[in-house]
PDB file of N, CA and C in Angstrom:
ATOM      1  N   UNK A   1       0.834  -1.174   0.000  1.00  0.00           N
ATOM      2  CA  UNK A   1       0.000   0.000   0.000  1.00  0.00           C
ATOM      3  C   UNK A   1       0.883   1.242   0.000  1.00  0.00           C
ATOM      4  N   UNK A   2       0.181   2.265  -0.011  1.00  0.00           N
ATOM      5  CA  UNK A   2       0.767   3.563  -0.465  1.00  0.00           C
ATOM      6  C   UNK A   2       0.218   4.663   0.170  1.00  0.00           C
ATOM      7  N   UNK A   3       0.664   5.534   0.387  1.00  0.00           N
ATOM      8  CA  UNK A   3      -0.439   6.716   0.851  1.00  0.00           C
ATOM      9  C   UNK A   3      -0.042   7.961   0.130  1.00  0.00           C
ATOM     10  N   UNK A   4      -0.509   9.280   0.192  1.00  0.00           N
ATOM     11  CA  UNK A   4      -0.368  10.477  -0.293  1.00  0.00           C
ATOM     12  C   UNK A   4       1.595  10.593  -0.508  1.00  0.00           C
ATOM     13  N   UNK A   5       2.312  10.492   0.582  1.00  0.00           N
ATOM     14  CA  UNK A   5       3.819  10.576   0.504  1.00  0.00           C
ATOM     15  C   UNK A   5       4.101   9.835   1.363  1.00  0.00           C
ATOM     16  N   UNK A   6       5.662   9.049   0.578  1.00  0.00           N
ATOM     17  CA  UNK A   6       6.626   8.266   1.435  1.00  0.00           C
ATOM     18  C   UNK A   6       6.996   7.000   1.006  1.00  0.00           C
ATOM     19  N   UNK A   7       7.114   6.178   1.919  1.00  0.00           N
ATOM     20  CA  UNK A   7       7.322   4.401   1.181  1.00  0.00           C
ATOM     21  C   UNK A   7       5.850   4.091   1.342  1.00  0.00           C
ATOM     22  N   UNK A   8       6.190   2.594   0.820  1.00  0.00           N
ATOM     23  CA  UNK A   8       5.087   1.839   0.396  1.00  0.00           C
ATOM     24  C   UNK A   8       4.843   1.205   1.771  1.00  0.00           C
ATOM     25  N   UNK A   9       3.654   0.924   2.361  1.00  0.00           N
ATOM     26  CA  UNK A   9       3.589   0.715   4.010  1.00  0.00           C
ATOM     27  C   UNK A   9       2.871  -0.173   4.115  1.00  0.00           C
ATOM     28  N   UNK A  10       2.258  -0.771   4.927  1.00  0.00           N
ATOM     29  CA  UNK A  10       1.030  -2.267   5.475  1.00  0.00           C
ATOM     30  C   UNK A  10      -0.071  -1.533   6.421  1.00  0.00           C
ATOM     31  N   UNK A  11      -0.867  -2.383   6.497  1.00  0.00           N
ATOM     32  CA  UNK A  11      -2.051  -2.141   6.985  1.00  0.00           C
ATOM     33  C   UNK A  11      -2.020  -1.088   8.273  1.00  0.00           C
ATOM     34  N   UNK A  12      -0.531  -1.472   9.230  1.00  0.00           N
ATOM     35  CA  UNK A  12      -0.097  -0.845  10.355  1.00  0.00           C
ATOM     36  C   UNK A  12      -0.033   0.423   9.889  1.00  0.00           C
ATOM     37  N   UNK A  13       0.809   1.115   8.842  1.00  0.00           N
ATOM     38  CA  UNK A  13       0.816   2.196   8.461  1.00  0.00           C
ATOM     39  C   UNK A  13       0.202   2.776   8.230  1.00  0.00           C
ATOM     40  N   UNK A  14      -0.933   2.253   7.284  1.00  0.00           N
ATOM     41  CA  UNK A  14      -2.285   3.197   7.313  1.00  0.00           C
ATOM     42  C   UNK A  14      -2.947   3.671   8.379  1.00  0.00           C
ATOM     43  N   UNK A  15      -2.834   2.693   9.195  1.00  0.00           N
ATOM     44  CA  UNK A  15      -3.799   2.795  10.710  1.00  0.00           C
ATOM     45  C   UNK A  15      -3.300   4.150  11.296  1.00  0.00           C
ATOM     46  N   UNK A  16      -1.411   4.320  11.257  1.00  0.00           N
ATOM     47  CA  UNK A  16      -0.959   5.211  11.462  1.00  0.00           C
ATOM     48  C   UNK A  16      -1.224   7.165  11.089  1.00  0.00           C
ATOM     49  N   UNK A  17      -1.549   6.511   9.758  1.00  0.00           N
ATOM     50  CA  UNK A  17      -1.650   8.038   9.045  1.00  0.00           C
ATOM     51  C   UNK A  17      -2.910   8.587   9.254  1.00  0.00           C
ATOM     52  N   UNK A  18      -3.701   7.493   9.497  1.00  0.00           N
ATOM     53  CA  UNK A  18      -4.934   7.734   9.834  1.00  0.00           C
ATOM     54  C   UNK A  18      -5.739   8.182  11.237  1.00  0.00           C
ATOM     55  N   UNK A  19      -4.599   8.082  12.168  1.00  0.00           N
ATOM     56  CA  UNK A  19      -4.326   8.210  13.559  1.00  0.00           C
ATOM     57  C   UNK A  19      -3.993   9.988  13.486  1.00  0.00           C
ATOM     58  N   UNK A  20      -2.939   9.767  12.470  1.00  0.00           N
ATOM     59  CA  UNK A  20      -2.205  11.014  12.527  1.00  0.00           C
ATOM     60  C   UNK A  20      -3.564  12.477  12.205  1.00  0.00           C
ATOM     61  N   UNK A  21      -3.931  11.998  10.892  1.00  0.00           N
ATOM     62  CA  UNK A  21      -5.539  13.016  10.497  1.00  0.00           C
ATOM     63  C   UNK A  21      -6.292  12.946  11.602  1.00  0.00           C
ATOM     64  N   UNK A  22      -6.698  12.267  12.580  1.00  0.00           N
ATOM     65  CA  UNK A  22      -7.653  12.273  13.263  1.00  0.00           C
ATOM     66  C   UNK A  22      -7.020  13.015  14.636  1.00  0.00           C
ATOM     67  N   UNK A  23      -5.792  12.863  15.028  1.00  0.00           N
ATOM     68  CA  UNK A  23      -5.196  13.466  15.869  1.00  0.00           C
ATOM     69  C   UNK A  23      -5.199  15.330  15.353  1.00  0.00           C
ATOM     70  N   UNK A  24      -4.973  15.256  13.934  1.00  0.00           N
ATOM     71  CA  UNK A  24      -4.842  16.515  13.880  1.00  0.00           C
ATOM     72  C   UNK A  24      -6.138  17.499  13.645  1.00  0.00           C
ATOM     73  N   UNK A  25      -7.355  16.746  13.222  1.00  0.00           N
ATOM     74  CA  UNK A  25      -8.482  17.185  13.188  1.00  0.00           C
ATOM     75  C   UNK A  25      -9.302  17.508  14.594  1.00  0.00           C
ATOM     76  N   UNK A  26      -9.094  16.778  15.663  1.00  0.00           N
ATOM     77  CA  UNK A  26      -9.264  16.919  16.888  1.00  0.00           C
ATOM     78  C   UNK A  26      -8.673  17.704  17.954  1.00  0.00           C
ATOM     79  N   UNK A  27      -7.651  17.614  17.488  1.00  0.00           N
ATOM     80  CA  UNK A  27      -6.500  19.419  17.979  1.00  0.00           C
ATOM     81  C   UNK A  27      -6.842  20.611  17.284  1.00  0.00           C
ATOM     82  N   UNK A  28      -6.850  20.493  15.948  1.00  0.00           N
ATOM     83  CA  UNK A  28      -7.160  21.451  15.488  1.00  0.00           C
ATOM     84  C   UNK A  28      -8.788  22.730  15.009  1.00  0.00           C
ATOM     85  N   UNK A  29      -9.446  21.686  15.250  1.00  0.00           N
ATOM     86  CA  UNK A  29     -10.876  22.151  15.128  1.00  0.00           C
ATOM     87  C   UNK A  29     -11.179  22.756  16.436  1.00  0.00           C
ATOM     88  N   UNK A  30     -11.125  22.904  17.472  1.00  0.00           N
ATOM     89  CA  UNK A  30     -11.411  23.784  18.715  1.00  0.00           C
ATOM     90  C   UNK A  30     -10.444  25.245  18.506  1.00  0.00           C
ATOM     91  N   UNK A  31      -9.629  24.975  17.819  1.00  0.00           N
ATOM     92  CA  UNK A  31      -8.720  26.177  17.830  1.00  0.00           C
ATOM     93  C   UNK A  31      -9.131  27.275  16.414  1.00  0.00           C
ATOM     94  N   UNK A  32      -9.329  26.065  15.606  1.00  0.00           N
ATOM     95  CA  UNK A  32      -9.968  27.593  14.263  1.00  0.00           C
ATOM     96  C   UNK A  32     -11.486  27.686  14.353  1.00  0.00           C
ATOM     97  N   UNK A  33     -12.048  26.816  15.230  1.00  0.00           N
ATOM     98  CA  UNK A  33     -13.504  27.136  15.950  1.00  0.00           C
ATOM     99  C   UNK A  33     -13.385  28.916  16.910  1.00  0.00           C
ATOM    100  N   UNK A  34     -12.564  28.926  16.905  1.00  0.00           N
ATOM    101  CA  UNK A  34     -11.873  29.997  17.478  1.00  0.00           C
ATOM    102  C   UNK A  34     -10.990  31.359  16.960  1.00  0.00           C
ATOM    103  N   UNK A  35     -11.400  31.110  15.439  1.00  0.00           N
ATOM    104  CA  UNK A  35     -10.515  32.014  14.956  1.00  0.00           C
ATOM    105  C   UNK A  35      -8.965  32.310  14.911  1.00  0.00           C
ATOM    106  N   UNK A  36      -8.324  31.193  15.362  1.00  0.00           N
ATOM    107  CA  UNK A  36      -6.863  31.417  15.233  1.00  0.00           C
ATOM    108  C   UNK A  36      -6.514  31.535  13.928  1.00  0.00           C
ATOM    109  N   UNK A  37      -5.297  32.223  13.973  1.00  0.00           N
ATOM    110  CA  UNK A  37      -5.101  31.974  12.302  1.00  0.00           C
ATOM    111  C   UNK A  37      -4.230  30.535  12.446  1.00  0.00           C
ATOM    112  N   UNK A  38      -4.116  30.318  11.309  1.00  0.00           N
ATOM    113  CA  UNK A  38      -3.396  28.823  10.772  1.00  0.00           C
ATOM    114  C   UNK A  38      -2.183  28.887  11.426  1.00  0.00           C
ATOM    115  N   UNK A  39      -1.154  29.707  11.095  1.00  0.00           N
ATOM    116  CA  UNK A  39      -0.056  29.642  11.747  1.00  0.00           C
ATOM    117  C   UNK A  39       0.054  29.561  13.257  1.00  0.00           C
ATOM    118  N   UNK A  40      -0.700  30.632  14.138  1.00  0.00           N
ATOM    119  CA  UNK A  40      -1.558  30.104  15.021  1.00  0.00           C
ATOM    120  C   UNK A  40      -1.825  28.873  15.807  1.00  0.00           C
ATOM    121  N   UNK A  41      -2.801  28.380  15.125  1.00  0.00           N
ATOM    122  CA  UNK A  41      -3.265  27.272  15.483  1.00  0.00           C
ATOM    123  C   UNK A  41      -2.468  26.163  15.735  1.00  0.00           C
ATOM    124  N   UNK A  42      -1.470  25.976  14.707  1.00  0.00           N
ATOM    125  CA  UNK A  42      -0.381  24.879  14.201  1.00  0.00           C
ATOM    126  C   UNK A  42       0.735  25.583  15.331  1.00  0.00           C
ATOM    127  N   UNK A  43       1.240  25.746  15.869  1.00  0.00           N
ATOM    128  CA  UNK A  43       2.388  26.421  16.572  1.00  0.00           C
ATOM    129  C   UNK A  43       1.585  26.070  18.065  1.00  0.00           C
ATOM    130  N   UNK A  44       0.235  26.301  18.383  1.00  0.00           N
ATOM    131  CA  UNK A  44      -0.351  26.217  19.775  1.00  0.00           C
ATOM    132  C   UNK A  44      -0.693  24.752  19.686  1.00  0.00           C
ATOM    133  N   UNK A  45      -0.267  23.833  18.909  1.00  0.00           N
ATOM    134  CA  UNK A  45      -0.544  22.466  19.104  1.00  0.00           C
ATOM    135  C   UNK A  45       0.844  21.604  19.368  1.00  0.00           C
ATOM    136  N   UNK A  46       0.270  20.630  20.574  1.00  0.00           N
ATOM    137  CA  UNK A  46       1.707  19.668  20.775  1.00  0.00           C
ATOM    138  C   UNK A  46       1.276  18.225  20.048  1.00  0.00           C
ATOM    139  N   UNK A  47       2.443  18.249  19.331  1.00  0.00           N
ATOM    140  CA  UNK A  47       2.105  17.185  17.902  1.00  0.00           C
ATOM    141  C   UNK A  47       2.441  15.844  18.454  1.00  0.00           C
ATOM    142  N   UNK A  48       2.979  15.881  19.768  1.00  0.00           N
ATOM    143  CA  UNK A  48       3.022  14.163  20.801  1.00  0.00           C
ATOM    144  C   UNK A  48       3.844  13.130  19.808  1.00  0.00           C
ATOM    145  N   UNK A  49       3.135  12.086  19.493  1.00  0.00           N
ATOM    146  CA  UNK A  49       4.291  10.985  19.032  1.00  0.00           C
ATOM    147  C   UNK A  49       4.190  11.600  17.333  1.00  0.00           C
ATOM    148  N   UNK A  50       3.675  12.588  16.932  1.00  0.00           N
ATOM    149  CA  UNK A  50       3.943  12.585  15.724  1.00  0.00           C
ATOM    150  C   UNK A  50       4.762  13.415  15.360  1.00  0.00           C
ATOM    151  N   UNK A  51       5.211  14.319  16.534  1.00  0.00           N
ATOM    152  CA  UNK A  51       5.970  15.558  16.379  1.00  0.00           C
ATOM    153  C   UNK A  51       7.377  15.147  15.500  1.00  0.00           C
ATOM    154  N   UNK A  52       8.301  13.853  15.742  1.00  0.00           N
ATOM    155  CA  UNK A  52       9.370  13.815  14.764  1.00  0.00           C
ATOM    156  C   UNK A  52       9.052  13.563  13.271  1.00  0.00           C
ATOM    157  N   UNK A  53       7.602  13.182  12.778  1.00  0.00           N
ATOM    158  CA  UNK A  53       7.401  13.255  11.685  1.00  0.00           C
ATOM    159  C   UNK A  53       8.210  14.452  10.162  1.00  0.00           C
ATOM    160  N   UNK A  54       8.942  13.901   9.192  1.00  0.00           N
ATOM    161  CA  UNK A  54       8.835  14.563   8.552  1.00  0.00           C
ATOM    162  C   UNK A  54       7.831  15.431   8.017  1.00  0.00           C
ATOM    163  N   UNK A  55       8.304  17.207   7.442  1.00  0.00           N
ATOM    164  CA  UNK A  55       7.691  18.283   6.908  1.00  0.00           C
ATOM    165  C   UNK A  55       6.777  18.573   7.963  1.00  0.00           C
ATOM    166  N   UNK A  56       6.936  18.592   8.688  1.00  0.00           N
ATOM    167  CA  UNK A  56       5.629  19.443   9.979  1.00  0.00           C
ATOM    168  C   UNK A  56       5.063  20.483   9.327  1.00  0.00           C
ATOM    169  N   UNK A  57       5.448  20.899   8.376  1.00  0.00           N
ATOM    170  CA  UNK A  57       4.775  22.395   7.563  1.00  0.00           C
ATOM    171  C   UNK A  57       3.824  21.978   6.998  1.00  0.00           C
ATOM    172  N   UNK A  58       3.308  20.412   6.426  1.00  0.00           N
ATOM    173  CA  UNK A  58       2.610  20.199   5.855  1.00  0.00           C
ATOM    174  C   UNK A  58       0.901  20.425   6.731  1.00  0.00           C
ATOM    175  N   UNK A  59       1.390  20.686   7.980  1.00  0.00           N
ATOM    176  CA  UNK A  59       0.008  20.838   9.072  1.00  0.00           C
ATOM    177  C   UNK A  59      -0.828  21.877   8.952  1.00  0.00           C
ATOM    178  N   UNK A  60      -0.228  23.234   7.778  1.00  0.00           N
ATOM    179  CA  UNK A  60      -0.750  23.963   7.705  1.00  0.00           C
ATOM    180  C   UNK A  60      -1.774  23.821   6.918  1.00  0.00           C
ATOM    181  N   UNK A  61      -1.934  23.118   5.561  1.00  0.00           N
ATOM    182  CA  UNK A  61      -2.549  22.553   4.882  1.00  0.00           C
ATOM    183  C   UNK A  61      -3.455  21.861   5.134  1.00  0.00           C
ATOM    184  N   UNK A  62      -3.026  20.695   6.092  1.00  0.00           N
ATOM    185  CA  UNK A  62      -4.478  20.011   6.602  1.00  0.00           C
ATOM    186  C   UNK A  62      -5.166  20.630   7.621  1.00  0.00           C
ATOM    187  N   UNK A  63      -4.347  21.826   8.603  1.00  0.00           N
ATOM    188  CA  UNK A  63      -5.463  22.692   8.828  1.00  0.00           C
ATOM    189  C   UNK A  63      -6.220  23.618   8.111  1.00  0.00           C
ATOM    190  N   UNK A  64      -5.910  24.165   7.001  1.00  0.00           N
ATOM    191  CA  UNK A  64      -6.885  24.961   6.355  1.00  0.00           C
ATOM    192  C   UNK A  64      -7.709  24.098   5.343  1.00  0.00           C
ATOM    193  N   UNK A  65      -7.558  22.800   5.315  1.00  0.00           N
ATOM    194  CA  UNK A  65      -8.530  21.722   4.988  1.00  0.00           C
ATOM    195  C   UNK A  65      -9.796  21.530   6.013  1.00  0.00           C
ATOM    196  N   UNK A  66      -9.675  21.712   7.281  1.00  0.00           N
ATOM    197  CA  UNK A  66     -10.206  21.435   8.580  1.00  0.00           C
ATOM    198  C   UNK A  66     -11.404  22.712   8.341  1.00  0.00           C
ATOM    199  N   UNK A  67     -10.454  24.293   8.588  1.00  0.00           N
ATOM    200  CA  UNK A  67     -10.922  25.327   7.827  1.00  0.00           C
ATOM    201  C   UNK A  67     -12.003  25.331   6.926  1.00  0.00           C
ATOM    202  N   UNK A  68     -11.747  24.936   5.822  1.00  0.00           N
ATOM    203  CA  UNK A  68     -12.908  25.141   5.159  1.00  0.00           C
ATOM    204  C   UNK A  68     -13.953  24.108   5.320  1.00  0.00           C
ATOM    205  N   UNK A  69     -13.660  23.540   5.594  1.00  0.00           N
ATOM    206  CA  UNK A  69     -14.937  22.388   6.430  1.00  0.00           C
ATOM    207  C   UNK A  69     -15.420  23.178   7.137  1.00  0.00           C
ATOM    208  N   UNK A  70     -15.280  23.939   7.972  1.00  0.00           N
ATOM    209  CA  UNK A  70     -15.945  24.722   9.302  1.00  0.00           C
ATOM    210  C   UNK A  70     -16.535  26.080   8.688  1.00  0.00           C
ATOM    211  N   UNK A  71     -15.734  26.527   7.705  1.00  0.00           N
ATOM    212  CA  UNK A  71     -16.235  28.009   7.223  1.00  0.00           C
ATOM    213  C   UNK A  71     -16.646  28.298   5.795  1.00  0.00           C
ATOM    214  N   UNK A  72     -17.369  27.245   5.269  1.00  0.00           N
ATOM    215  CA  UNK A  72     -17.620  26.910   3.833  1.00  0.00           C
ATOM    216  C   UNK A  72     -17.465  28.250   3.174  1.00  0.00           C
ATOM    217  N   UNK A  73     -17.620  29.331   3.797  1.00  0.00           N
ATOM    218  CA  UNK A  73     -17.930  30.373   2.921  1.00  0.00           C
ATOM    219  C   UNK A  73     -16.819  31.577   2.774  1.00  0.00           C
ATOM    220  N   UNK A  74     -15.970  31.047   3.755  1.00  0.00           N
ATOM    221  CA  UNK A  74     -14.442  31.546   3.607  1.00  0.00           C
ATOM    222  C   UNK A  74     -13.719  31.571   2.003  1.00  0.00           C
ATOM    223  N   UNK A  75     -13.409  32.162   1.533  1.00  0.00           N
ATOM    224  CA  UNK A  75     -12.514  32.453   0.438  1.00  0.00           C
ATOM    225  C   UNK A  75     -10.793  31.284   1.044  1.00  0.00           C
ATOM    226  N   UNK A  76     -11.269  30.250   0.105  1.00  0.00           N
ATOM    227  CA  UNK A  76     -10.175  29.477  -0.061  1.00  0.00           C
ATOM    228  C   UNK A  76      -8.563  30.163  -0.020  1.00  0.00           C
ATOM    229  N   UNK A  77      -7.831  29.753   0.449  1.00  0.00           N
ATOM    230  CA  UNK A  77      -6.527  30.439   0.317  1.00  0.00           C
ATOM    231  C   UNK A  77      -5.586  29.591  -1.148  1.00  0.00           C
ATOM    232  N   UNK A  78      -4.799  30.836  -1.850  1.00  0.00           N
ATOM    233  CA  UNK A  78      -4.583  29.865  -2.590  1.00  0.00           C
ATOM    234  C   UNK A  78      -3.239  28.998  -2.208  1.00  0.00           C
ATOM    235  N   UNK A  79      -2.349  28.241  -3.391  1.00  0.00           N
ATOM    236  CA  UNK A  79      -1.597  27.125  -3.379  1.00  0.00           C
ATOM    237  C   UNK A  79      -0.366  28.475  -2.855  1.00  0.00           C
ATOM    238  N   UNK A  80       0.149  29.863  -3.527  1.00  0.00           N
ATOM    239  CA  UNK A  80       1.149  30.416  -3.219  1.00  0.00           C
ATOM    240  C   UNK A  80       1.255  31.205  -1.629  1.00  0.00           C
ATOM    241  N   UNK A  81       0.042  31.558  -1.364  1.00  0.00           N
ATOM    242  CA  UNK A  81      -0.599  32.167   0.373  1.00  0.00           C
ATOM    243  C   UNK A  81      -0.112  30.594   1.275  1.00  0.00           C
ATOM    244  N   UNK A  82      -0.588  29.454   0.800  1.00  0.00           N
ATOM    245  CA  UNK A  82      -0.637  28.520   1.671  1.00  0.00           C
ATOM    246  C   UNK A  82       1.008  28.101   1.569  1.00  0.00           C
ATOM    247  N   UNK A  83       1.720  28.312   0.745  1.00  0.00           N
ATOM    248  CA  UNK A  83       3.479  28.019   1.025  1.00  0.00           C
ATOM    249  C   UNK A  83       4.054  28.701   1.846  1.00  0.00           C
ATOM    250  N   UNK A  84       3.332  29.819   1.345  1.00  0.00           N
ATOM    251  CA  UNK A  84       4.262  31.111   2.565  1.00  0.00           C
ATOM    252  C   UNK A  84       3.814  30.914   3.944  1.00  0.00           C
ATOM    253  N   UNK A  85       2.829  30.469   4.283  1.00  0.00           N
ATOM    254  CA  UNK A  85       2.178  30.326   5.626  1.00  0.00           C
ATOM    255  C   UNK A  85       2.783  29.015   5.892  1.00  0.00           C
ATOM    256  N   UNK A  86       3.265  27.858   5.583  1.00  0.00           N
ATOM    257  CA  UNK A  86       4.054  26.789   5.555  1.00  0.00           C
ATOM    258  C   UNK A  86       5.369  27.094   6.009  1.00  0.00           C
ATOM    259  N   UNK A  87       5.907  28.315   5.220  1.00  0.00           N
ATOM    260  CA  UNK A  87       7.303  28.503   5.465  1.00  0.00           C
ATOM    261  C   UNK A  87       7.590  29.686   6.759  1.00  0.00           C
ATOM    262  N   UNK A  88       6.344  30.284   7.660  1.00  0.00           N
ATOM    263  CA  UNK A  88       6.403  31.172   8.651  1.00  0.00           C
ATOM    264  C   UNK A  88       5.927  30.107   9.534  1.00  0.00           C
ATOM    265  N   UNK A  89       5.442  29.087   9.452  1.00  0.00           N
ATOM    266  CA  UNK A  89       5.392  28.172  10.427  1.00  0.00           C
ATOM    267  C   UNK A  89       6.580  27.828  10.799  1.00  0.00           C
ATOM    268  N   UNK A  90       7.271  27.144   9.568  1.00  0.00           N
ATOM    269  CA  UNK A  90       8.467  26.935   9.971  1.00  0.00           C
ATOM    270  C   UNK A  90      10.082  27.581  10.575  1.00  0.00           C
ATOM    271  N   UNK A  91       9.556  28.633  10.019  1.00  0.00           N
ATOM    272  CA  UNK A  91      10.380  30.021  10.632  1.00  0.00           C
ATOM    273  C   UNK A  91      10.015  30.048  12.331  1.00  0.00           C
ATOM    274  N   UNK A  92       8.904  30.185  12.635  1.00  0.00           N
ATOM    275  CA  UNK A  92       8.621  30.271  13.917  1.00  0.00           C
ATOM    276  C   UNK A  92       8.958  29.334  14.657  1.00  0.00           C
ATOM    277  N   UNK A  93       8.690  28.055  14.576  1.00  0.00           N
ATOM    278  CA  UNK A  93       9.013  26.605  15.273  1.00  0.00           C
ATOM    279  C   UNK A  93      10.773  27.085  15.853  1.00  0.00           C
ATOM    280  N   UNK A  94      11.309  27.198  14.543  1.00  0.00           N
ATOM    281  CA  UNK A  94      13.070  27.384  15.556  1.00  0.00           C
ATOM    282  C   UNK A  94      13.318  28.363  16.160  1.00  0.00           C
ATOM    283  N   UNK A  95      12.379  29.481  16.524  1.00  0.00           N
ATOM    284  CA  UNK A  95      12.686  30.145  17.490  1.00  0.00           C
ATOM    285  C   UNK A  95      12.103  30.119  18.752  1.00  0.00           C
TER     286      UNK A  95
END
């Protein structure tokens, strides 16, 4: 099997990634229920056993996935807004 990125994994792995979305949908939905912004939101969350995961920037994304689930009527951000907000996440984390 396969998922969105990485190696090819087993049933365990999926269970994993799937752990991982649900972990992050459940952290993250009380907080943009709240108006945080993305960067925000993602920076006030402790990412627990997933935190050594490669690209942690990618959290910004599946939170503004979370986002528009909650605010259908929000003006989508686009693909170049959502890099830069990826890359001030990551700016922020090392300091």
């Amino acid at each position: 099997m396969t998922h969105d990125k990485g190696p090819v994994t087993d049933k365990k792995g999926i269970r994993k990634v799937k752990a991982y979305f649900e972990f992050i949908y459940n952290q993250g939905k009380p907080r943009l229920e709240k108006n945080m912004p993305l960067v925000n939101a993602a920076l006030d969350m402790d990412l627990g056993e997933f935190n050594n995961w490669i690209d942690k920037e990618r959290l910004i994304i599946n939170l503004h996935c979370i986002q528009k689930e909650l605010f259908p009527h929000k003006k989508e951000l686009s693909p170049v807004k959502l890099f830069g907000l990826m890359e001030t996440y990551l700016q922020k984390m090392v300091k």
